[in-house]
Protein backbone atom coordinates (compact mmCIF):
# COMPACT_ATOMS: atom_id res chain seq x y z
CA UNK A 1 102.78 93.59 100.78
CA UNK A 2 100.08 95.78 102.62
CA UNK A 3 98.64 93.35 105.39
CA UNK A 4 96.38 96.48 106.46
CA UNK A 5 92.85 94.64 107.86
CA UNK A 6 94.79 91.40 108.46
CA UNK A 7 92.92 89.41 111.11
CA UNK A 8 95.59 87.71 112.97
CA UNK A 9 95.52 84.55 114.95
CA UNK A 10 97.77 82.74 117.11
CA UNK A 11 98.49 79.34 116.02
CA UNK A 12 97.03 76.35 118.47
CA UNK A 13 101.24 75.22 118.29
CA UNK A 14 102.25 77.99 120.03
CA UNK A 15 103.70 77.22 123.45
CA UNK A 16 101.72 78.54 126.00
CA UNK A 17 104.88 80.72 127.87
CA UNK A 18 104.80 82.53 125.01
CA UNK A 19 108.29 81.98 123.84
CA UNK A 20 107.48 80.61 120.45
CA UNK A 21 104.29 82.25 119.22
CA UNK A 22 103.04 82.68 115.59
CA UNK A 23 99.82 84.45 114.39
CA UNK A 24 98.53 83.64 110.93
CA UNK A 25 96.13 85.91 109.33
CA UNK A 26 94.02 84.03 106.49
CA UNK A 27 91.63 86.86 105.77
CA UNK A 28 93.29 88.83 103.06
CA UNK A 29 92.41 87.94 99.22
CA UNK A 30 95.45 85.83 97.52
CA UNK A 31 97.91 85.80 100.72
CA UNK A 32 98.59 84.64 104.02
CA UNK A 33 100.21 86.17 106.54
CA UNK A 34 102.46 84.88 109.00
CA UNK A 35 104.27 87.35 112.00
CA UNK A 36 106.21 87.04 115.41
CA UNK A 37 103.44 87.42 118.37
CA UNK A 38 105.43 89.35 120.56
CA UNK A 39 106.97 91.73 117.70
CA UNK A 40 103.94 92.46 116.16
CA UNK A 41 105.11 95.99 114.38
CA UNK A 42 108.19 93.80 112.98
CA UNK A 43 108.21 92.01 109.72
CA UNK A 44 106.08 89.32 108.48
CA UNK A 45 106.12 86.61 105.75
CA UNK A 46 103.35 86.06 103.02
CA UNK A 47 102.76 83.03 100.62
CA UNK A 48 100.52 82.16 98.49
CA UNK A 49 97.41 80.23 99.69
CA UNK A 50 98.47 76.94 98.22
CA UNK A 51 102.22 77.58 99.49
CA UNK A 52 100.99 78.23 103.18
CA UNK A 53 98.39 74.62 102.75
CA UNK A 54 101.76 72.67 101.35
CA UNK A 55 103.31 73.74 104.45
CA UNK A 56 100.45 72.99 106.72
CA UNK A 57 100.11 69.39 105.26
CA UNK A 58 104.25 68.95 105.12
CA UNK A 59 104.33 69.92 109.30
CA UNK A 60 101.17 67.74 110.09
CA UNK A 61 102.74 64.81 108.23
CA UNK A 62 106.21 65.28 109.31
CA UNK A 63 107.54 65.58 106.20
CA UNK A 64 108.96 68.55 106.78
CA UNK A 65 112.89 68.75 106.71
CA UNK A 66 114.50 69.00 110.34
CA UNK A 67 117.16 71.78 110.78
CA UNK A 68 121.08 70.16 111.56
């Protein structure tokens, strides 16, 4: 996926040490991107638009399974 002219944005959950930082760019037509803040030349994940507001509403609502 080319995420050339991505506007990225760090999410207002990141920790502010900077230890856990994700930028989410919502700019591109049909996908949203979602990278590591500190390796910003390394991969990042797309989803759809409706995939990346299912997982929005899961984490604000908690609904979202916990890892063991």
């Amino acid at each position: 996926m080319d995420l050339t002219g991505a506007v990225w944005r760090k999410s207002t959950r990141s920790d502010n040490g900077g230890s856990t930082c994700v930028e989410v760019a919502t700019n591109l037509p049909g996908v949203v991107g979602v990278r590591d803040s500190k390796d910003r030349q390394g991969p990042a994940l797309t989803f759809s638009p409706d995939a990346w507001t299912g997982f929005v509403r899961g984490a604000r609502s908690g609904s979202l399974p916990s890892r063991p």
